[in-house]
N, C-alpha and C. Protein backbone atom coordinates (compact mmCIF):
# COMPACT_ATOMS: atom_id res chain seq x y z
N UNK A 1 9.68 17.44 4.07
CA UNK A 1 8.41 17.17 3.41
C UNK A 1 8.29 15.69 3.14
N UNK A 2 7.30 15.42 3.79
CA UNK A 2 6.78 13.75 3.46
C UNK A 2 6.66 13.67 1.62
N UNK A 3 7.63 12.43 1.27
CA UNK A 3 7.58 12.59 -0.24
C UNK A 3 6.03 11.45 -0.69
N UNK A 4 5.59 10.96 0.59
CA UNK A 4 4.59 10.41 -0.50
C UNK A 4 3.21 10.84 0.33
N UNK A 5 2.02 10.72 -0.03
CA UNK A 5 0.92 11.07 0.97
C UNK A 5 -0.76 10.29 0.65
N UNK A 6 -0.87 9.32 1.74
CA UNK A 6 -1.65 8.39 1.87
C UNK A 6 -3.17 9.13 2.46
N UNK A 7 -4.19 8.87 1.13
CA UNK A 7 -5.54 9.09 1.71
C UNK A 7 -6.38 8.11 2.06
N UNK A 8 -7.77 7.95 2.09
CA UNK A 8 -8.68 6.98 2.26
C UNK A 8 -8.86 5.84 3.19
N UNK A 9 -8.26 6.31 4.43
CA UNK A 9 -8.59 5.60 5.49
C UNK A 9 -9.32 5.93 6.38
N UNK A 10 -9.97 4.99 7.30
CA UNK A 10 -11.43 5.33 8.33
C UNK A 10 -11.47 4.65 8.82
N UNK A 11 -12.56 4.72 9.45
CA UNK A 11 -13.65 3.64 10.13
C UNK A 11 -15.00 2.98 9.01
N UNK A 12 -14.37 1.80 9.11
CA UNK A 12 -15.39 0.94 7.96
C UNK A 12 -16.35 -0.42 9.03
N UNK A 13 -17.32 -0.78 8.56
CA UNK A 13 -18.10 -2.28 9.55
C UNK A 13 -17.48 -2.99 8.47
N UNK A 14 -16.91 -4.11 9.21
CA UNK A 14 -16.65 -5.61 8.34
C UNK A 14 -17.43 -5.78 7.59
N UNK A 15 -17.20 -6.25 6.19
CA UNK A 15 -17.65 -6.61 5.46
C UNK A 15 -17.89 -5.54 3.92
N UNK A 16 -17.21 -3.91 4.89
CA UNK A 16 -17.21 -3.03 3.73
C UNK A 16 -15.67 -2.63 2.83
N UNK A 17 -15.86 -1.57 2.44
CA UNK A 17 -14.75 -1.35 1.48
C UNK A 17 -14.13 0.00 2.12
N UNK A 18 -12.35 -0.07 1.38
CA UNK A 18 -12.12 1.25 1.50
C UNK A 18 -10.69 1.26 -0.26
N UNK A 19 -11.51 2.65 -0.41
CA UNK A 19 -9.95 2.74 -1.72
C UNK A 19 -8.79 3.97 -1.29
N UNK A 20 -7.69 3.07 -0.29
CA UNK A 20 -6.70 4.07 -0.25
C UNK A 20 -5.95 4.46 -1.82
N UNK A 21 -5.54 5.49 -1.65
CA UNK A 21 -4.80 6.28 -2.59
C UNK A 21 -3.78 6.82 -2.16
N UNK A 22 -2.33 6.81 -2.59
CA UNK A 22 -1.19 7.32 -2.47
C UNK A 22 -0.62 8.46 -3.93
N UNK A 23 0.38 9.32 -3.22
CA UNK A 23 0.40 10.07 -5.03
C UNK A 23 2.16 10.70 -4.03
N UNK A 24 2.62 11.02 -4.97
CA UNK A 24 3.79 11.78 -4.24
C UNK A 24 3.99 13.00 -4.52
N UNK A 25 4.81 13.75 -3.67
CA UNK A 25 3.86 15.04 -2.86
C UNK A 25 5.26 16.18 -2.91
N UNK A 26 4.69 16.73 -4.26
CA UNK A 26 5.39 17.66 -4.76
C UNK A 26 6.93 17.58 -5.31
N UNK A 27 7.25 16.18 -5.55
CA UNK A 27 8.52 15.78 -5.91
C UNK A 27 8.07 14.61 -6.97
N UNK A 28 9.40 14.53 -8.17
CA UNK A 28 9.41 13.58 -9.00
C UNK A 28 10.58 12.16 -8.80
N UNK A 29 10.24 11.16 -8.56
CA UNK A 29 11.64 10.08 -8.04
C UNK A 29 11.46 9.40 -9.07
N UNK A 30 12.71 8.55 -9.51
CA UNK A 30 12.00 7.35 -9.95
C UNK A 30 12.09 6.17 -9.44
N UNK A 31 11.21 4.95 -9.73
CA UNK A 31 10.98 3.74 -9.10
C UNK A 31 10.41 2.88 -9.62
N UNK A 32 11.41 1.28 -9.41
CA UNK A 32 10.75 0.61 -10.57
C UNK A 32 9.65 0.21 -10.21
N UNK A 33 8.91 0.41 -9.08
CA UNK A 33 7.29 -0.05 -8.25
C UNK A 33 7.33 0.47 -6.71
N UNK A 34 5.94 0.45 -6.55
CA UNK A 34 5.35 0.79 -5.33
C UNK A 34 4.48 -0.24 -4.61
N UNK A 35 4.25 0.04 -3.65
CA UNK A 35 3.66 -0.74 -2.52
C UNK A 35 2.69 0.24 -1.87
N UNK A 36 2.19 -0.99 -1.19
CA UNK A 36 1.24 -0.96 0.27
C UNK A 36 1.87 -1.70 1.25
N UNK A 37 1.86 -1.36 2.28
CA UNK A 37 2.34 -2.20 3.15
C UNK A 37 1.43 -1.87 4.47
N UNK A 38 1.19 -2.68 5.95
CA UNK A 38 0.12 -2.36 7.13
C UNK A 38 1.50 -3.05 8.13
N UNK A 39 0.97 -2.02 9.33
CA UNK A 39 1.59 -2.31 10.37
C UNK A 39 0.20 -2.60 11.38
N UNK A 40 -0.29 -3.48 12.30
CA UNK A 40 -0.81 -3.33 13.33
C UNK A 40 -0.65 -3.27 14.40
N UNK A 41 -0.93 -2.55 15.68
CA UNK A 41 -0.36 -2.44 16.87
C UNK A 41 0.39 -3.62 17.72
N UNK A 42 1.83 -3.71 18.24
CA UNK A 42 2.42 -4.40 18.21
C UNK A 42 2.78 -5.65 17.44
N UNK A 43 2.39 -5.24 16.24
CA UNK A 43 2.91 -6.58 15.18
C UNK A 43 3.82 -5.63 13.73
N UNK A 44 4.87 -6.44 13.12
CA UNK A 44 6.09 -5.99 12.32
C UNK A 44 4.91 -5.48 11.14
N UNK A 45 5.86 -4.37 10.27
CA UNK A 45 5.08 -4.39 9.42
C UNK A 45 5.40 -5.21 8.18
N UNK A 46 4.15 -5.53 7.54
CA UNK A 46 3.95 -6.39 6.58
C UNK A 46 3.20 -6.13 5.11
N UNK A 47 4.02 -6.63 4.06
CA UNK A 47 3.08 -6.39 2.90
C UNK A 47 2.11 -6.87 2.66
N UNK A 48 1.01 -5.95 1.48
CA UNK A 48 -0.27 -5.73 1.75
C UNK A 48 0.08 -6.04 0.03
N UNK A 49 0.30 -5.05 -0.54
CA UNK A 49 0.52 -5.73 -2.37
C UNK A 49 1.10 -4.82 -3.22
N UNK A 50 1.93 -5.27 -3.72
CA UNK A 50 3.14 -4.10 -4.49
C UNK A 50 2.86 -4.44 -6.18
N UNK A 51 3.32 -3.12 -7.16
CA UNK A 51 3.44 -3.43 -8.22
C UNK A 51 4.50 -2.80 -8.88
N UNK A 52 4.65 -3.67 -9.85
CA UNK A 52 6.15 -3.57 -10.33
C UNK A 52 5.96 -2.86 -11.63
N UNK A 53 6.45 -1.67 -11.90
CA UNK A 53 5.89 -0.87 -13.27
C UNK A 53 6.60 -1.46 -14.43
N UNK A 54 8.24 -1.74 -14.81
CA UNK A 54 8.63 -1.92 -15.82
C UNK A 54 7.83 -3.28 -16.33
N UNK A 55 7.52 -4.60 -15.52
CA UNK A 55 6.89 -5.46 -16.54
C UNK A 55 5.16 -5.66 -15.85
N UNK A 56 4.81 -5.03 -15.43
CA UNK A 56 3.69 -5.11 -14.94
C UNK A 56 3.39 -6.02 -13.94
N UNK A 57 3.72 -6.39 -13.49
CA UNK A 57 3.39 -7.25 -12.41
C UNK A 57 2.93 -6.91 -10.75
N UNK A 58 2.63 -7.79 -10.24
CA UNK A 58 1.87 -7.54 -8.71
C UNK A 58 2.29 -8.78 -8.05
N UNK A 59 2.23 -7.97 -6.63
CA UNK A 59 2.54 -9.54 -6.00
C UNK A 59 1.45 -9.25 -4.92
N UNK A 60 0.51 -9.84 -4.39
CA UNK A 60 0.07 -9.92 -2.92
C UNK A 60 -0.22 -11.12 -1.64
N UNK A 61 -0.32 -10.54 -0.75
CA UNK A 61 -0.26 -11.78 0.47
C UNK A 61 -1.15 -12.63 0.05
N UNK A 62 -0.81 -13.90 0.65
CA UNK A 62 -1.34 -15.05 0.51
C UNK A 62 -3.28 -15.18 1.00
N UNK A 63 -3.01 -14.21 2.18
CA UNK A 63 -4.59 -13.92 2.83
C UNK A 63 -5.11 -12.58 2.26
N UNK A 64 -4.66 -11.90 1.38
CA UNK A 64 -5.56 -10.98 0.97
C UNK A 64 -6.05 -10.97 -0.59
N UNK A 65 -5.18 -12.09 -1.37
CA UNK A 65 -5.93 -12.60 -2.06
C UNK A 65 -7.09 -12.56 -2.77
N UNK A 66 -8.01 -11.76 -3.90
CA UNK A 66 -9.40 -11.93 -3.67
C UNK A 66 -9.70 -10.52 -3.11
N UNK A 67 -9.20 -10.13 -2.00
CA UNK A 67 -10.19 -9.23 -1.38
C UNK A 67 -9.40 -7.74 -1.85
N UNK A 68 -8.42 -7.39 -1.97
CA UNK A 68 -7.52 -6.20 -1.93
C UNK A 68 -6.99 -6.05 -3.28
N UNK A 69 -6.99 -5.03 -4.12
CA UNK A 69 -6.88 -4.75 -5.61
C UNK A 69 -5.77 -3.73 -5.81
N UNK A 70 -4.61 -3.90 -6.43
CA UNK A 70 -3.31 -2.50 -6.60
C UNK A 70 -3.61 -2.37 -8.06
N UNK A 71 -3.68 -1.15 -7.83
CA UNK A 71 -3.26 0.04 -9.20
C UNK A 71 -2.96 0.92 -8.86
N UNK A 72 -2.17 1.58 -10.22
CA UNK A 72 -1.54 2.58 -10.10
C UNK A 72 -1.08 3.21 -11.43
N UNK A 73 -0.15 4.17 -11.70
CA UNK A 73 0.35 4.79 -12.60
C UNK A 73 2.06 5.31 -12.03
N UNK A 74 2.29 4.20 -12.88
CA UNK A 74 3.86 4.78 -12.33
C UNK A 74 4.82 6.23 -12.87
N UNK A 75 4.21 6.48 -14.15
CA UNK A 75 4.97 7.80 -14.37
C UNK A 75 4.63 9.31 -13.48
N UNK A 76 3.27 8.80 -13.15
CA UNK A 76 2.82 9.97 -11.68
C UNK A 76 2.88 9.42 -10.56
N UNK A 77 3.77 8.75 -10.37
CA UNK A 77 4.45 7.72 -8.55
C UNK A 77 2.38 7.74 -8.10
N UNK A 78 1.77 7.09 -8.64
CA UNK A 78 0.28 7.01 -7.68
C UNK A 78 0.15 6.10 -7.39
N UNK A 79 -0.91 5.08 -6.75
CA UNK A 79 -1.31 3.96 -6.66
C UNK A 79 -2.21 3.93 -5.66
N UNK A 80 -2.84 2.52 -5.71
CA UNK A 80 -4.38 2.76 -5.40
C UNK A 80 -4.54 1.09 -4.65
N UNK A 81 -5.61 1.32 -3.52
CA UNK A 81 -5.50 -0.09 -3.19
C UNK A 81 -7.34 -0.12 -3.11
N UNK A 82 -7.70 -1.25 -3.98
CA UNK A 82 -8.92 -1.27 -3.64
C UNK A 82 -9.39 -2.11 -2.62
N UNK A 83 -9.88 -2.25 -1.19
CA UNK A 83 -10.25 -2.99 -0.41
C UNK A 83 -11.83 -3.41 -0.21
N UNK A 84 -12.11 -4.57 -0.07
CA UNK A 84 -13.08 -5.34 -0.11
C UNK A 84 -13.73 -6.23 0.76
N UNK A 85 -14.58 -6.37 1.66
CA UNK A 85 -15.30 -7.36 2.32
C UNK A 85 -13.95 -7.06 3.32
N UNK A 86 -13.71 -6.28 3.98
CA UNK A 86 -13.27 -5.53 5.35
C UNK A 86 -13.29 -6.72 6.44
N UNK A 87 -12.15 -7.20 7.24
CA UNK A 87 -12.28 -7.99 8.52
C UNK A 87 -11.83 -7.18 9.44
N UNK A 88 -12.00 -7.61 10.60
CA UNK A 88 -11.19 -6.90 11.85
C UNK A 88 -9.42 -7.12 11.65
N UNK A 89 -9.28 -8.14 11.87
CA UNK A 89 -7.65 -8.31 11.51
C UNK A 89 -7.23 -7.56 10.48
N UNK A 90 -8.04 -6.50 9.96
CA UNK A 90 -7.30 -5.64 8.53
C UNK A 90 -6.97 -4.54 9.28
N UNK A 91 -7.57 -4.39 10.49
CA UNK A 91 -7.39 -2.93 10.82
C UNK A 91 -6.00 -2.77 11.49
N UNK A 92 -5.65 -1.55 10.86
CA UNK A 92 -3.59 -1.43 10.92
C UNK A 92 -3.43 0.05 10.65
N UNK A 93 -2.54 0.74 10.38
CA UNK A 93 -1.83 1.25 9.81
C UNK A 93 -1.73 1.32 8.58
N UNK A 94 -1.45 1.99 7.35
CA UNK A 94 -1.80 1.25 6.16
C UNK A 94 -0.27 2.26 5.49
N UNK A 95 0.56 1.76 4.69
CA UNK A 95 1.83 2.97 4.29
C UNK A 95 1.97 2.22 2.62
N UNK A 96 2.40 3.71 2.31
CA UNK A 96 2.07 3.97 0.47
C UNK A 96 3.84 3.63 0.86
N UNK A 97 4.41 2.90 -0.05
CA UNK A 97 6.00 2.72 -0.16
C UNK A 97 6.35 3.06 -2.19
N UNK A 98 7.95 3.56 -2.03
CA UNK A 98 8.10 3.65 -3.82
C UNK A 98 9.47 3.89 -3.16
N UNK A 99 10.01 3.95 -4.24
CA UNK A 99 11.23 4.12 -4.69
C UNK A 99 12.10 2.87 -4.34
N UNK A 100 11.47 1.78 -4.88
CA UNK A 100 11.65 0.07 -5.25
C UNK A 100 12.87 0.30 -5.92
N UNK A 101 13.77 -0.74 -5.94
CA UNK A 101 15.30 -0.75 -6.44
C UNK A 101 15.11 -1.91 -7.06
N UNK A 102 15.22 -1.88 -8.58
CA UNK A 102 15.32 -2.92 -9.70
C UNK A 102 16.02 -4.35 -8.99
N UNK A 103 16.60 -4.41 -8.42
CA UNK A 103 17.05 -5.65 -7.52
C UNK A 103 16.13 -6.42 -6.27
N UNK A 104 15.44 -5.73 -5.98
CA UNK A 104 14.94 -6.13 -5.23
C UNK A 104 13.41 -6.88 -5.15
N UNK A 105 13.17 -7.42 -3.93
CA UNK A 105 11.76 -8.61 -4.78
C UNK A 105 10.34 -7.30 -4.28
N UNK A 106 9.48 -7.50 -4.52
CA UNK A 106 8.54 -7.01 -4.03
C UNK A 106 8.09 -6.22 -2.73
N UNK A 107 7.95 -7.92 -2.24
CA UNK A 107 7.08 -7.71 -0.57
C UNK A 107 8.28 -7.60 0.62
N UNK A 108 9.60 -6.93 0.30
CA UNK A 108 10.50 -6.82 1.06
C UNK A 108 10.53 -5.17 1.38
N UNK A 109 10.14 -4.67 2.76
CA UNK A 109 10.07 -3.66 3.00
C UNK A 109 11.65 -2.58 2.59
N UNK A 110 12.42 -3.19 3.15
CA UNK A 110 13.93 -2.87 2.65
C UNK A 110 13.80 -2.30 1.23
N UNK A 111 13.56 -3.33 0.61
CA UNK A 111 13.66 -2.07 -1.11
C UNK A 111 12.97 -0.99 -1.35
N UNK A 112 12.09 -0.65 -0.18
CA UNK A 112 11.95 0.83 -0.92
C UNK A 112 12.31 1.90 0.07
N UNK A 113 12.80 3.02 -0.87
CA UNK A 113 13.38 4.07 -0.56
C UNK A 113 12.67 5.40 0.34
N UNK A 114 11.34 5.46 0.16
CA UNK A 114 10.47 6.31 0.46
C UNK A 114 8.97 5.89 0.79
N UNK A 115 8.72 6.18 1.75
CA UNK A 115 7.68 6.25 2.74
C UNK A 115 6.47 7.16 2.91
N UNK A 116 5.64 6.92 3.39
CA UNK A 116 4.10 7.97 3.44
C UNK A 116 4.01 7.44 5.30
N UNK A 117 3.56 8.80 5.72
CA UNK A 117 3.44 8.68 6.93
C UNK A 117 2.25 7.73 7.60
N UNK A 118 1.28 7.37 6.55
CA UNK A 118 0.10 5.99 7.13
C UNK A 118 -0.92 6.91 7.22
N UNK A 119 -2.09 5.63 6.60
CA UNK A 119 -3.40 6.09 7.20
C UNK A 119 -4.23 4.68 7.73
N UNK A 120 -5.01 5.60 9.07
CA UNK A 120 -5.69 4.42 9.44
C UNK A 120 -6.49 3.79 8.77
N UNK A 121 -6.26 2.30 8.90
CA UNK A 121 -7.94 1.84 8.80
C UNK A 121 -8.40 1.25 9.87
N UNK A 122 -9.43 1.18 10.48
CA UNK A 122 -9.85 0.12 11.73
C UNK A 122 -11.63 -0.06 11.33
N UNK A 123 -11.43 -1.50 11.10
CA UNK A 123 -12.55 -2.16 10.95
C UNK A 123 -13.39 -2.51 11.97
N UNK A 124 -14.52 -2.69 11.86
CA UNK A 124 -15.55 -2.91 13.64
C UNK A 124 -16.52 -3.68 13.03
N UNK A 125 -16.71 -4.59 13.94
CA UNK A 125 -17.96 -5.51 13.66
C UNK A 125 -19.14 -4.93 14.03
């Protein structure tokens, strides 16, 4: 059983929105934060914006900045990405990550423990 499970992806025109949602899926873990992370076809995957529950914090990419919003609730493993003013280069793969290890930094795929199988997004002009 996939422990985490990623909704709210589509087909959006540049310039619109999408709010993925992650929740985990029929199991309780714990973790000191969760992520987003996007893979796009033949390119590594990369973080999108993680948050860290014990002191609240967030970290996100340098280019999404402005446009892409994390929340969440960490005692129900959820989290939420709000997306905004949509480009083509957004369109990827999109994966809910948790089970973050108190040692570890954020936007490093390695620290987390558990995975969501992805949902698309693909943007079109």
């Amino acid at each position: 059983q996939v422990p985490l499970v990623e909704s709210g992806g589509g087909l959006v025109q540049a310039g619109g929105s999408l709010r993925l949602s992650c929740a985990a899926s029929g199991r309780t873990f714990s973790s000191d934060g969760m992520g987003w992370f996007r893979q796009a076809p033949g390119k590594e995957r990369e973080v999108v914006a993680a948050i860290r529950w014990s002191v609240g914090s967030t970290y996100y990419a340098d280019s999404l900045k402005g446009r892409f919003t994390i929340t969440g609730d960490g005692p129900r493993n959820a989290v939420y990405l709000q997306t905004h003013r949509l480009k083509a280069v957004d369109t990827a793969v999109y994966y809910c990550a948790a089970g973050l290890q108190a040692s570890w930094v954020l936007e490093v795929p390695a620290g987390y423990g558990l995975w969501g199988q992805g949902t698309q997004v693909t943007v079109v002009s």
